[in-house]
PDB file of N, CA and C in Angstrom:
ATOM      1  N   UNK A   1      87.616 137.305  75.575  1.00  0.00           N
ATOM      2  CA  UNK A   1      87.994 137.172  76.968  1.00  0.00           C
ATOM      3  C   UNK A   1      87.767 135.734  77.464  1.00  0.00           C
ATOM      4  N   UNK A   2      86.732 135.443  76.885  1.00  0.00           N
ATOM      5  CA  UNK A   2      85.902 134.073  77.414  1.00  0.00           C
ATOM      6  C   UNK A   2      86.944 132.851  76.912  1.00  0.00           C
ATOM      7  N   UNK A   3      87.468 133.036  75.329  1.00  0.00           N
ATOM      8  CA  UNK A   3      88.250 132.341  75.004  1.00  0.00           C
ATOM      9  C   UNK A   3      90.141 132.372  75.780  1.00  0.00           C
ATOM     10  N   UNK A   4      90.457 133.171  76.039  1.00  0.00           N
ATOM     11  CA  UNK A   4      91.364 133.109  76.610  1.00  0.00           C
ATOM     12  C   UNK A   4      91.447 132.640  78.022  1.00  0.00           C
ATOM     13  N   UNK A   5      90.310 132.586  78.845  1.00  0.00           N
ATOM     14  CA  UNK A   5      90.437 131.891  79.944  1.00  0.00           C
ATOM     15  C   UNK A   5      90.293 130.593  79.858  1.00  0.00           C
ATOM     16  N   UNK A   6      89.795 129.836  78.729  1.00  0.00           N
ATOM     17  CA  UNK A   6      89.260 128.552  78.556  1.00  0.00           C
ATOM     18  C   UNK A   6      90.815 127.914  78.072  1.00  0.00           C
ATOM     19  N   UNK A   7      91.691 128.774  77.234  1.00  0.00           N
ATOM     20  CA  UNK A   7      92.783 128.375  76.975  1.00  0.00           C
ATOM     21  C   UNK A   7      94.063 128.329  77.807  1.00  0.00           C
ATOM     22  N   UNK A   8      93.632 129.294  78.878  1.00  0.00           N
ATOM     23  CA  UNK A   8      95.083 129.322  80.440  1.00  0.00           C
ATOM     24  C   UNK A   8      94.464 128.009  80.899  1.00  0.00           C
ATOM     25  N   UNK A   9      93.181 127.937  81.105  1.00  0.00           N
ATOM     26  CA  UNK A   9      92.966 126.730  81.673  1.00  0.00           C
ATOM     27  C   UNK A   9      93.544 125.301  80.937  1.00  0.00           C
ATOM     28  N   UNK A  10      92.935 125.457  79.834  1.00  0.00           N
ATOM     29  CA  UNK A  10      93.679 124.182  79.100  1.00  0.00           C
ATOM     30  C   UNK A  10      95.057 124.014  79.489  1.00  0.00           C
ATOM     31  N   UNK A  11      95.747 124.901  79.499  1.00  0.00           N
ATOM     32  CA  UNK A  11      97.290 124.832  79.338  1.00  0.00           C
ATOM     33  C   UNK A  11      97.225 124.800  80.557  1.00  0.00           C
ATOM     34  N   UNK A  12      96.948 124.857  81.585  1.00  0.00           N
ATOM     35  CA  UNK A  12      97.581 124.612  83.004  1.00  0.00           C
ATOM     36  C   UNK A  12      97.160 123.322  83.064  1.00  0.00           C
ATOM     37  N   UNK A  13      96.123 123.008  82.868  1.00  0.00           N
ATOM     38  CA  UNK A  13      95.818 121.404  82.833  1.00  0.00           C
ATOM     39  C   UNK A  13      96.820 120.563  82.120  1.00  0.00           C
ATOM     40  N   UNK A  14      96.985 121.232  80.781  1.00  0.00           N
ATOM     41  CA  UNK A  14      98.269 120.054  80.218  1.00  0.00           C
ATOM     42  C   UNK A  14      99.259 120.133  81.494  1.00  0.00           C
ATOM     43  N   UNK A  15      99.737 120.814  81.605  1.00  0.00           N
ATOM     44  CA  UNK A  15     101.240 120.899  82.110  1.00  0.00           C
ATOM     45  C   UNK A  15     100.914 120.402  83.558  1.00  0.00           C
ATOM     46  N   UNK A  16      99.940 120.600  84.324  1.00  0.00           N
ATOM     47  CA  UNK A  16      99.807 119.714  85.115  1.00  0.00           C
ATOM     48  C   UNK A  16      99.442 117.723  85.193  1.00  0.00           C
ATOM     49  N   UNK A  17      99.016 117.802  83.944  1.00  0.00           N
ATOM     50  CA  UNK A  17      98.942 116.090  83.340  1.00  0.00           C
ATOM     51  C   UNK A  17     100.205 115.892  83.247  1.00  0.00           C
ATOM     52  N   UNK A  18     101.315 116.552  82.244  1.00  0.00           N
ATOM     53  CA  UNK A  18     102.389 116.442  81.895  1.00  0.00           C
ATOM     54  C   UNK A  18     103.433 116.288  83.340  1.00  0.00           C
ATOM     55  N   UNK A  19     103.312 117.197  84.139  1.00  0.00           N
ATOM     56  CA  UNK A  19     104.424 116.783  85.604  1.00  0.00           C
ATOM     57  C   UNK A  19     103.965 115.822  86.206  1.00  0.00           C
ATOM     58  N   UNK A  20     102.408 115.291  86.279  1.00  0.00           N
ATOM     59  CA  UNK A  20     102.066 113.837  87.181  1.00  0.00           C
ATOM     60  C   UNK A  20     102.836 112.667  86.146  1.00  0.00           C
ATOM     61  N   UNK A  21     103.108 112.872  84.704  1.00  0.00           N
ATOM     62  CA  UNK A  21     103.096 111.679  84.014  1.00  0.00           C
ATOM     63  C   UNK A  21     104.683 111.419  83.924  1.00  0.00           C
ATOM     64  N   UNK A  22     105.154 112.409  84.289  1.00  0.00           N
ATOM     65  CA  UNK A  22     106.757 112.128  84.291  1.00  0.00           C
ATOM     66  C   UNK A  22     107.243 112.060  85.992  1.00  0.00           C
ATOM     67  N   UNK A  23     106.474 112.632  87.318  1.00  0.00           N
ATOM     68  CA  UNK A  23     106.749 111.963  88.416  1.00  0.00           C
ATOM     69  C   UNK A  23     106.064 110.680  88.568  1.00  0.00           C
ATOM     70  N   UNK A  24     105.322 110.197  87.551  1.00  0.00           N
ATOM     71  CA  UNK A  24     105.017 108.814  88.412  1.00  0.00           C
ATOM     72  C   UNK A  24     106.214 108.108  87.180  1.00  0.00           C
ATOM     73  N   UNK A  25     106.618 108.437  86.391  1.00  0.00           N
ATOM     74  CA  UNK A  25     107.655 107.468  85.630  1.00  0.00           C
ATOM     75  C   UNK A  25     109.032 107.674  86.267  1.00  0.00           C
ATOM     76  N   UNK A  26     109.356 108.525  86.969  1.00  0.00           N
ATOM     77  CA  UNK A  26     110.532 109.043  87.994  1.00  0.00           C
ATOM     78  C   UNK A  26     110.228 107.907  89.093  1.00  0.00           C
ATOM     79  N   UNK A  27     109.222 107.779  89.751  1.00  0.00           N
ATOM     80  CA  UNK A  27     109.081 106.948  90.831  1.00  0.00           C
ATOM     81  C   UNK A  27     109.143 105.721  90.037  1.00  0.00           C
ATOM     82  N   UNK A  28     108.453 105.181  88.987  1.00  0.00           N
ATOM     83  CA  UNK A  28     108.670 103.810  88.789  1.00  0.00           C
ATOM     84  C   UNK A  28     109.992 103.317  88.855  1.00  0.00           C
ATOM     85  N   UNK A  29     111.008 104.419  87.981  1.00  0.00           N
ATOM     86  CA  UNK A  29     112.364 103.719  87.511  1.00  0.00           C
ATOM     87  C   UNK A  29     112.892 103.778  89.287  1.00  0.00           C
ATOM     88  N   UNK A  30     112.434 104.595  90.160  1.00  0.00           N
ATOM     89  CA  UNK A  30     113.341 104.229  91.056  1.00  0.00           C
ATOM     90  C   UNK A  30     113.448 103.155  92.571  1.00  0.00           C
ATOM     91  N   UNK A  31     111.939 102.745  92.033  1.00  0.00           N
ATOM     92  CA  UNK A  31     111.160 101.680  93.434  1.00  0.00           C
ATOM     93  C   UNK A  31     112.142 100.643  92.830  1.00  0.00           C
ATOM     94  N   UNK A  32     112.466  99.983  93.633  1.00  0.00           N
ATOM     95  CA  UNK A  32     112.963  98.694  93.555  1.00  0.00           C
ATOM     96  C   UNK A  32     112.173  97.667  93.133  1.00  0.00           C
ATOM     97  N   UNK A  33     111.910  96.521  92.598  1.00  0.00           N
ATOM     98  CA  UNK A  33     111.277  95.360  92.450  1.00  0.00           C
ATOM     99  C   UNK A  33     110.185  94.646  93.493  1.00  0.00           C
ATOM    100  N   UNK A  34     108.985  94.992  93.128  1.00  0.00           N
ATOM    101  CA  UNK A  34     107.644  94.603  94.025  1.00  0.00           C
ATOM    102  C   UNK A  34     107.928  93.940  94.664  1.00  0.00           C
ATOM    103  N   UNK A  35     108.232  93.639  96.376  1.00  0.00           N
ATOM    104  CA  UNK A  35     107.911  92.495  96.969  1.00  0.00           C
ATOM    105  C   UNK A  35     108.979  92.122  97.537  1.00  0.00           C
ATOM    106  N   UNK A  36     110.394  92.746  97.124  1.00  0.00           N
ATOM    107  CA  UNK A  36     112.053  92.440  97.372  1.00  0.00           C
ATOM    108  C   UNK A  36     112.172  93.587  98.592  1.00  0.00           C
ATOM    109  N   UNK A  37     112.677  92.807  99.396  1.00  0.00           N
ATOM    110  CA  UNK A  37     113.351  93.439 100.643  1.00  0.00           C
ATOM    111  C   UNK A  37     114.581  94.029 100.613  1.00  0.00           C
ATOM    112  N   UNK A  38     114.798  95.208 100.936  1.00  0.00           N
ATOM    113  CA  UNK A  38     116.337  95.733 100.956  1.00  0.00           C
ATOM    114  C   UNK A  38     116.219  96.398 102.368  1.00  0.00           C
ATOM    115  N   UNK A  39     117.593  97.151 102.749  1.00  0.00           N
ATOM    116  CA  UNK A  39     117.768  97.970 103.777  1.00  0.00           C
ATOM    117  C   UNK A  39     118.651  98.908 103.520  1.00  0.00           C
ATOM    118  N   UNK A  40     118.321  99.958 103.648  1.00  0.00           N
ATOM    119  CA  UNK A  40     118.867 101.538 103.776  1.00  0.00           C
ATOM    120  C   UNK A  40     119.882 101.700 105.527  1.00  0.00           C
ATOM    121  N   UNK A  41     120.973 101.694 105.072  1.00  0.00           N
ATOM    122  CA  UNK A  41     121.863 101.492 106.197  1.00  0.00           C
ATOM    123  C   UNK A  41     122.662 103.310 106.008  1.00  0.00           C
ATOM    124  N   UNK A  42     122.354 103.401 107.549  1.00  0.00           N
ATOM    125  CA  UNK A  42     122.762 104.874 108.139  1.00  0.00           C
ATOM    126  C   UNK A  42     123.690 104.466 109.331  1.00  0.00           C
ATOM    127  N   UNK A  43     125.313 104.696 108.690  1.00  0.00           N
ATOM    128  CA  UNK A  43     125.919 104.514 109.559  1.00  0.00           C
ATOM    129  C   UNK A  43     126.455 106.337 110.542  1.00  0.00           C
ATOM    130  N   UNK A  44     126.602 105.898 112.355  1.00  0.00           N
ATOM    131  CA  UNK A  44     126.777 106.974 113.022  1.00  0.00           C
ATOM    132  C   UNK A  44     127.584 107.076 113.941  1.00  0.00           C
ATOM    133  N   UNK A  45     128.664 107.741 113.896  1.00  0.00           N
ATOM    134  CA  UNK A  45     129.778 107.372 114.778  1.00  0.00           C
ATOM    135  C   UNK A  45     129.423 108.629 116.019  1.00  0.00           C
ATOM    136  N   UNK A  46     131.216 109.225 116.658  1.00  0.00           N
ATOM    137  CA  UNK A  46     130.833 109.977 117.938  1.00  0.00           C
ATOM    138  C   UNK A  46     130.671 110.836 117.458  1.00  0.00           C
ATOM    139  N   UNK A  47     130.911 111.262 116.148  1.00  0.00           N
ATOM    140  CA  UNK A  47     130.873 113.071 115.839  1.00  0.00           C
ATOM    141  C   UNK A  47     129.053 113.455 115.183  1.00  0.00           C
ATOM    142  N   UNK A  48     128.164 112.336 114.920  1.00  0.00           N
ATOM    143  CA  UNK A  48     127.119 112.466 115.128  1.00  0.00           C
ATOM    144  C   UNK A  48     126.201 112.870 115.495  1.00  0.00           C
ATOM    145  N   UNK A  49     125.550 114.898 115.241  1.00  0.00           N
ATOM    146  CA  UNK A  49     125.140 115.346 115.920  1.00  0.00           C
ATOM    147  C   UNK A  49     123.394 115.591 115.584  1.00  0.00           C
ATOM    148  N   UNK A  50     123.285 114.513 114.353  1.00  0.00           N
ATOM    149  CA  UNK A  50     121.551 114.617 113.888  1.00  0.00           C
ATOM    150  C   UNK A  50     121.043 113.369 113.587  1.00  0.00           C
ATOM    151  N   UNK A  51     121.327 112.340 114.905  1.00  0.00           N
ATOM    152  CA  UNK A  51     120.921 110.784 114.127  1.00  0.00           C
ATOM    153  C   UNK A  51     119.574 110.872 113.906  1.00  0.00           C
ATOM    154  N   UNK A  52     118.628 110.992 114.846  1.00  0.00           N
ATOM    155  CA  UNK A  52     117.606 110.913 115.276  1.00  0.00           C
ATOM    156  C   UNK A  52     116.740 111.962 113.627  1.00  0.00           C
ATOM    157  N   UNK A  53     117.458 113.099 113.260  1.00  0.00           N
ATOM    158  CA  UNK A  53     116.358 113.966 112.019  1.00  0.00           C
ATOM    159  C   UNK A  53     117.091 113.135 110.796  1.00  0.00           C
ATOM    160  N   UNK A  54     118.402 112.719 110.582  1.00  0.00           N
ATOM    161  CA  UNK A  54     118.415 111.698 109.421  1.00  0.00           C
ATOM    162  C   UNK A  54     117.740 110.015 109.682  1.00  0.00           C
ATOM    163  N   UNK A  55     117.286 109.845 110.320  1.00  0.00           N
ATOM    164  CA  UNK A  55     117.026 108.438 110.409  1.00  0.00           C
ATOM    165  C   UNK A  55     115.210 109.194 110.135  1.00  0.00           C
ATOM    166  N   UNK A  56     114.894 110.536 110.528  1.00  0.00           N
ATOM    167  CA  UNK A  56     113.446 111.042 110.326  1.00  0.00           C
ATOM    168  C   UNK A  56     113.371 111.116 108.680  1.00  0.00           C
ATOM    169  N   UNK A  57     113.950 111.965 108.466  1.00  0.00           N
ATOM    170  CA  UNK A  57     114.375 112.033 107.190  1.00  0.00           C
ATOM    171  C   UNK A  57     114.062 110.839 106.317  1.00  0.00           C
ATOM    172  N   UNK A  58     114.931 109.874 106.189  1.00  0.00           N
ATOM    173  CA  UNK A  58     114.700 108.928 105.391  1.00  0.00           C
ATOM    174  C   UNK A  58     113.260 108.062 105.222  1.00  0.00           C
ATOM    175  N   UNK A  59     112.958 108.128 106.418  1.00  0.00           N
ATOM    176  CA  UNK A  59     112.087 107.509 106.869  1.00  0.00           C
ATOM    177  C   UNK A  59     110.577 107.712 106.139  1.00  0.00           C
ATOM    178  N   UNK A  60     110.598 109.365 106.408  1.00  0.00           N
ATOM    179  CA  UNK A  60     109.263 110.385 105.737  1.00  0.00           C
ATOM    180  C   UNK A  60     109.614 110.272 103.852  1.00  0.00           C
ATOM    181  N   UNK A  61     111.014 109.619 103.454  1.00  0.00           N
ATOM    182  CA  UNK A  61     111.305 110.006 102.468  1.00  0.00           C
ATOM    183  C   UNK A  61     110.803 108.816 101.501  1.00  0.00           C
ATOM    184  N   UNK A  62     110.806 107.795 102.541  1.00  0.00           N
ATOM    185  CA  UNK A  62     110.418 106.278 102.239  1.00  0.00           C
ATOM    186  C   UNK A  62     109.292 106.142 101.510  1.00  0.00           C
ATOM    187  N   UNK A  63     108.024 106.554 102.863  1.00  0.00           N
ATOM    188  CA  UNK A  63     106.735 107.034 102.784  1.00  0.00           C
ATOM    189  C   UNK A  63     106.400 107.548 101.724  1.00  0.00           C
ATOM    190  N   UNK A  64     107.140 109.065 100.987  1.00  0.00           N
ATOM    191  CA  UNK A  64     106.246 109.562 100.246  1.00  0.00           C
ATOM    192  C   UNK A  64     106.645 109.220  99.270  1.00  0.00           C
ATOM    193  N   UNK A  65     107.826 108.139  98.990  1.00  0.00           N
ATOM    194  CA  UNK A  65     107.671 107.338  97.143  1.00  0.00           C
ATOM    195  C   UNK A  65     107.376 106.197  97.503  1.00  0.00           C
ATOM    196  N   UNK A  66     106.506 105.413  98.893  1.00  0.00           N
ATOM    197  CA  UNK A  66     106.145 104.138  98.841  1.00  0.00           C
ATOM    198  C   UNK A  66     106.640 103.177  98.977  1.00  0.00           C
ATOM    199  N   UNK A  67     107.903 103.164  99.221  1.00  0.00           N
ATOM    200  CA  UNK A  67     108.793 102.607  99.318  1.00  0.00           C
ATOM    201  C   UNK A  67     109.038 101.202 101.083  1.00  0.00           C
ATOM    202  N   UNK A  68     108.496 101.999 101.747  1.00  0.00           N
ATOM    203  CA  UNK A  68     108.497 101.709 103.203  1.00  0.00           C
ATOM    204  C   UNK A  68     108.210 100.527 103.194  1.00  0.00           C
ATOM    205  N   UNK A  69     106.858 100.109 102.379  1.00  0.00           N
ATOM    206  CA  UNK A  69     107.012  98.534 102.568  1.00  0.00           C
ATOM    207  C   UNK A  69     107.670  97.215 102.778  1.00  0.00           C
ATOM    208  N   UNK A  70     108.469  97.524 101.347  1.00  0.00           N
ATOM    209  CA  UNK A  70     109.881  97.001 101.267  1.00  0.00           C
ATOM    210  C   UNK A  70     111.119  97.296 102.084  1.00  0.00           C
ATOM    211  N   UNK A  71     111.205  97.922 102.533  1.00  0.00           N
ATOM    212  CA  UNK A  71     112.556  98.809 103.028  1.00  0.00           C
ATOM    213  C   UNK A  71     112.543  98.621 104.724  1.00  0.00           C
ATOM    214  N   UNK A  72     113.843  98.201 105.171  1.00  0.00           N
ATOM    215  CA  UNK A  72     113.747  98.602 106.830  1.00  0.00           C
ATOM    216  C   UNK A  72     115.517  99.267 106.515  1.00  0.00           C
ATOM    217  N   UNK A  73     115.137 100.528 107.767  1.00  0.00           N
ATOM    218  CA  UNK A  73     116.496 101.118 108.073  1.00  0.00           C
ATOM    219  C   UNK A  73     117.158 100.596 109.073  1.00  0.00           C
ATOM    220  N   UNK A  74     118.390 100.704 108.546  1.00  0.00           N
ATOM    221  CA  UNK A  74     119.578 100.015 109.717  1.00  0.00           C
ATOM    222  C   UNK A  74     119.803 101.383 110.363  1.00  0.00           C
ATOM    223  N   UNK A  75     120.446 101.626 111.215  1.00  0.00           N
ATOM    224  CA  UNK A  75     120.765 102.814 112.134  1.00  0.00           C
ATOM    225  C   UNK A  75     121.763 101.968 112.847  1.00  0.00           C
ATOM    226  N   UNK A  76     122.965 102.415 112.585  1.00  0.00           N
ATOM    227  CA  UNK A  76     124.068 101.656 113.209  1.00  0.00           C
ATOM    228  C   UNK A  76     125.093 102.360 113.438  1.00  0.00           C
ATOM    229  N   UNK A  77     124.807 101.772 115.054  1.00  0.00           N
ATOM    230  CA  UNK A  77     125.762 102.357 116.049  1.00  0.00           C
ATOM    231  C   UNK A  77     127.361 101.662 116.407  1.00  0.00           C
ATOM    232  N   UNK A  78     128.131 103.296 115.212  1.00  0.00           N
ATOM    233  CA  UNK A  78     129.335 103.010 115.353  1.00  0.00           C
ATOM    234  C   UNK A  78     130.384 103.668 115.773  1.00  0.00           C
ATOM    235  N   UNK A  79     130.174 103.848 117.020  1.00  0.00           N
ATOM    236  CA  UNK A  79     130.458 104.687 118.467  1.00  0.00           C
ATOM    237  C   UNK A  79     129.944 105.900 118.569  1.00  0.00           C
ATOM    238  N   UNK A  80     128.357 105.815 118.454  1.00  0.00           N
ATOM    239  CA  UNK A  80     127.672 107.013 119.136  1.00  0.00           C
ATOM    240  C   UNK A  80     127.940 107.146 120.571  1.00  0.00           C
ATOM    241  N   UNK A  81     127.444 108.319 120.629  1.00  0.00           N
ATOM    242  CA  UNK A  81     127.948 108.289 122.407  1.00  0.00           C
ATOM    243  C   UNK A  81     126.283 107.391 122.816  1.00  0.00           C
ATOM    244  N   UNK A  82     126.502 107.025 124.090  1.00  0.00           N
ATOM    245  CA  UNK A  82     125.594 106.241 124.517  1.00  0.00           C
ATOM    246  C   UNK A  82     124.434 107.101 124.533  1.00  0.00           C
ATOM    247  N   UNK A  83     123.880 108.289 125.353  1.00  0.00           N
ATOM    248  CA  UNK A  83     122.597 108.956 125.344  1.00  0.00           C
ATOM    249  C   UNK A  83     122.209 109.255 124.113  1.00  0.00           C
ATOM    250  N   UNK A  84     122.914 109.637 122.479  1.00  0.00           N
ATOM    251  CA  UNK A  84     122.181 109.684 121.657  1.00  0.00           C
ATOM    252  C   UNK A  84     121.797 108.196 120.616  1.00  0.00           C
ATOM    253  N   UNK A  85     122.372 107.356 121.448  1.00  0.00           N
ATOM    254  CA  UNK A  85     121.225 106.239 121.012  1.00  0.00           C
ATOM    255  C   UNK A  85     120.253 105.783 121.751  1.00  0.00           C
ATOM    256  N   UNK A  86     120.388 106.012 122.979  1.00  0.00           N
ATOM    257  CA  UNK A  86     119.163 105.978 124.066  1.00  0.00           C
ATOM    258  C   UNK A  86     118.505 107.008 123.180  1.00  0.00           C
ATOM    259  N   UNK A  87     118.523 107.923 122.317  1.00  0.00           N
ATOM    260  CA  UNK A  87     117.413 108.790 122.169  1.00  0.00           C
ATOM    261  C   UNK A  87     116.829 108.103 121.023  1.00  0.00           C
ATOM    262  N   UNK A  88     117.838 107.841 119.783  1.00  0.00           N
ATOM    263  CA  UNK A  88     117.011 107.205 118.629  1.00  0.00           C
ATOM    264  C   UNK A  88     116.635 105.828 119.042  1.00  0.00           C
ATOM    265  N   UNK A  89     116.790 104.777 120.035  1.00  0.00           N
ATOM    266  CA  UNK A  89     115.948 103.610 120.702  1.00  0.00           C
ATOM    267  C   UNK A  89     114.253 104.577 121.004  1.00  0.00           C
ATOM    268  N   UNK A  90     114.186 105.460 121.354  1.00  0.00           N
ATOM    269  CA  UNK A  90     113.344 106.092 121.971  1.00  0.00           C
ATOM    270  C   UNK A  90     112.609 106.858 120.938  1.00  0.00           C
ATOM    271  N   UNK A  91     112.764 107.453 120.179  1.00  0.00           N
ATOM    272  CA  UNK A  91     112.330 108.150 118.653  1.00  0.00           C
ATOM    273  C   UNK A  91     112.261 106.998 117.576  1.00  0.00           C
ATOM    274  N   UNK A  92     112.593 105.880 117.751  1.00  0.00           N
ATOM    275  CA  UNK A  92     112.242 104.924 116.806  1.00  0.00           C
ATOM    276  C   UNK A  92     112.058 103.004 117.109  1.00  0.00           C
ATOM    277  N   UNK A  93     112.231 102.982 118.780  1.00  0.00           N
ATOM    278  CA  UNK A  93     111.906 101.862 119.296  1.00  0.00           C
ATOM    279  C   UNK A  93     110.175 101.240 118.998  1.00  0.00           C
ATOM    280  N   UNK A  94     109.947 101.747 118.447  1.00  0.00           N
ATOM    281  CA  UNK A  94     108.170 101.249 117.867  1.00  0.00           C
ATOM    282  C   UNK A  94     108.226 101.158 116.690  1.00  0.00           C
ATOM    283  N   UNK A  95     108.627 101.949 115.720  1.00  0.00           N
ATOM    284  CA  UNK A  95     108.727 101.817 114.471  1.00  0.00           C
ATOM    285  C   UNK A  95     109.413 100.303 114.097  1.00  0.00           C
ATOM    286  N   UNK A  96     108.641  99.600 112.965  1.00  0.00           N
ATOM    287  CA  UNK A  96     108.749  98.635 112.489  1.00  0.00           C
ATOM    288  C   UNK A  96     109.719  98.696 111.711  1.00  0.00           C
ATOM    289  N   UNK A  97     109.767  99.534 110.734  1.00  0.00           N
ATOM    290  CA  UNK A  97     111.036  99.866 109.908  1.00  0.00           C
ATOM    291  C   UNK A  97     112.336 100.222 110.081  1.00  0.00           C
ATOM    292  N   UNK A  98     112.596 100.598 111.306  1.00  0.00           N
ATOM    293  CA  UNK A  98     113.728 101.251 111.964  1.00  0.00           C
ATOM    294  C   UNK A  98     114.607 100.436 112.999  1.00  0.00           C
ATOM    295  N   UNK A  99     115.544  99.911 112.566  1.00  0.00           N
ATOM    296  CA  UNK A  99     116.461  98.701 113.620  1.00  0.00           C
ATOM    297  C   UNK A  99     117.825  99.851 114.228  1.00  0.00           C
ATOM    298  N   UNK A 100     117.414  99.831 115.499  1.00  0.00           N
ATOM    299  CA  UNK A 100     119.114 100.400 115.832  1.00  0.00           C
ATOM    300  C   UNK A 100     119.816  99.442 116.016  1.00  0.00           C
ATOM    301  N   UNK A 101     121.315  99.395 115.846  1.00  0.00           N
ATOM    302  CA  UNK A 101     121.770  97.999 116.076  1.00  0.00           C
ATOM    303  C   UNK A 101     123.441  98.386 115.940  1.00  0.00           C
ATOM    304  N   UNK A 102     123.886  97.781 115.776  1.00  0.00           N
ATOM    305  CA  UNK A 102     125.422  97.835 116.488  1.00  0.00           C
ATOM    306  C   UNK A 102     125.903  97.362 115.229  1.00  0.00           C
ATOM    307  N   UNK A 103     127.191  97.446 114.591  1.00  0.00           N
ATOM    308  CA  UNK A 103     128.099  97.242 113.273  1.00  0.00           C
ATOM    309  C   UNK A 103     127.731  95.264 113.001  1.00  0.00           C
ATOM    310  N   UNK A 104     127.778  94.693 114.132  1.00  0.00           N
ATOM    311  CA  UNK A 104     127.972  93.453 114.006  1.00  0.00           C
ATOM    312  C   UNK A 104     126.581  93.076 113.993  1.00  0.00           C
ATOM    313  N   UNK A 105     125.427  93.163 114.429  1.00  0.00           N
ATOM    314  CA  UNK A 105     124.115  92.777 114.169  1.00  0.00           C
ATOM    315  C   UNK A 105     123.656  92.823 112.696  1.00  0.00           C
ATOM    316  N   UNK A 106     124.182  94.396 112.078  1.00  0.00           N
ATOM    317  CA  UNK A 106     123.847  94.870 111.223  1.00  0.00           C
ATOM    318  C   UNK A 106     124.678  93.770 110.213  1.00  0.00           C
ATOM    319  N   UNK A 107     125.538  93.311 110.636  1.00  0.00           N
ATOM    320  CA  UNK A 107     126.471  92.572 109.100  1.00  0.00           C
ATOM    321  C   UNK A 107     125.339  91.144 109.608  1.00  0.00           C
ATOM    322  N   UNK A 108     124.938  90.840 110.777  1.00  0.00           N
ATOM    323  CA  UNK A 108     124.114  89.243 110.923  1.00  0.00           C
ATOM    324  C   UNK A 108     123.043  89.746 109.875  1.00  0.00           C
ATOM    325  N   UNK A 109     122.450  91.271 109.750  1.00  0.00           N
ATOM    326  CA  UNK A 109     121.419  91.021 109.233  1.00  0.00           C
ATOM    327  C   UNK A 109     121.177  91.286 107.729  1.00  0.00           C
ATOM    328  N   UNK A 110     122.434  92.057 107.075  1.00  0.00           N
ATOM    329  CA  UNK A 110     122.629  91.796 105.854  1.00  0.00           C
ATOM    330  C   UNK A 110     123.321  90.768 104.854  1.00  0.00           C
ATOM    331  N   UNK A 111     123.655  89.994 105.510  1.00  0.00           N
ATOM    332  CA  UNK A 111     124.165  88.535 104.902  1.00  0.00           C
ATOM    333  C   UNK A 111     123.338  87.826 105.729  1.00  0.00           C
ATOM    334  N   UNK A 112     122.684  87.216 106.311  1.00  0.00           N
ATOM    335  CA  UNK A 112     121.935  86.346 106.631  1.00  0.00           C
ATOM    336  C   UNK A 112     121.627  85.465 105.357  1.00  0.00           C
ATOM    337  N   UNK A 113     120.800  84.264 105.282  1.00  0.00           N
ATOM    338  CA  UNK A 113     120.522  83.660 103.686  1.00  0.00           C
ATOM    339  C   UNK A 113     118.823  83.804 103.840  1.00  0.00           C
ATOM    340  N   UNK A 114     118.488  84.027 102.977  1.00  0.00           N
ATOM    341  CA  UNK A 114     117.135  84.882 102.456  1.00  0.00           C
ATOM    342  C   UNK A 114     115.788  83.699 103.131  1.00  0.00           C
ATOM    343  N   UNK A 115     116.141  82.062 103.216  1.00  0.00           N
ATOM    344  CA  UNK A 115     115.287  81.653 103.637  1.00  0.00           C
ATOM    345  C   UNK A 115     115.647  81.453 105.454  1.00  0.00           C
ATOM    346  N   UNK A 116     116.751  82.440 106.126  1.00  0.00           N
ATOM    347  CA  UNK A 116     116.803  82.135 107.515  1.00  0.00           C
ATOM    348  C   UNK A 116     115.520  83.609 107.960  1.00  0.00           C
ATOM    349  N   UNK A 117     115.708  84.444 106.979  1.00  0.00           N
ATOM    350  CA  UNK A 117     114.856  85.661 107.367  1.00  0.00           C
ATOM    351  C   UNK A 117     113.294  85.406 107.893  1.00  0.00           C
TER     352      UNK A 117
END
């Protein structure tokens, strides 16, 4: 009896070593390069009826592979109606990572040249 519990245990332990050692090699291949800035661009026109839980979304999604550091979201407004960007200004006007911004800001801020940033 004694031996068979010592052996579920073993084996749940492997297989729990075994899923940490292949999600942290899942996350490596997919972080981008230490230290390199990119942006995750969410474009939202009038038929737009969840800016505010996809811009949450990504955001929480950032966070839990680490990613956030590196990363700011564009949120670009491309003819939302006006009150639901008054709402995501308002659900994400503090957040550091989160730019609402209009089609044409968003092109100033992805071509810009790397030493105007």
């Amino acid at each position: 009896m004694l031996e068979t519990v010592v052996c579920a245990a073993g084996t749940a332990l492997a297989v729990v070593g075994l899923v940490s050692v292949v999600y942290a090699l899942m996350l490596r291949l997919i972080r981008p390069k230490k230290h390199e800035r990119y942006y995750q661009v969410l474009l939202f026109d009038e038929k737009e009826a969840n800016a505010c839980g996809r811009v949450s979304f990504l955001l929480t999604q950032l966070m839990c592979t680490g990613n956030i550091r590196s990363c700011t979201i564009l949120a670009v407004d491309a003819g939302m109606k006006p009150w639901r960007r008054q709402d995501l200004e308002d659900a994400f006007g503090r957040e550091p990572h989160v730019v609402v911004c209009t089609p044409q800001e968003a092109q100033a801020l992805l071509f810009a040249k790397k030493d105007e940033i």
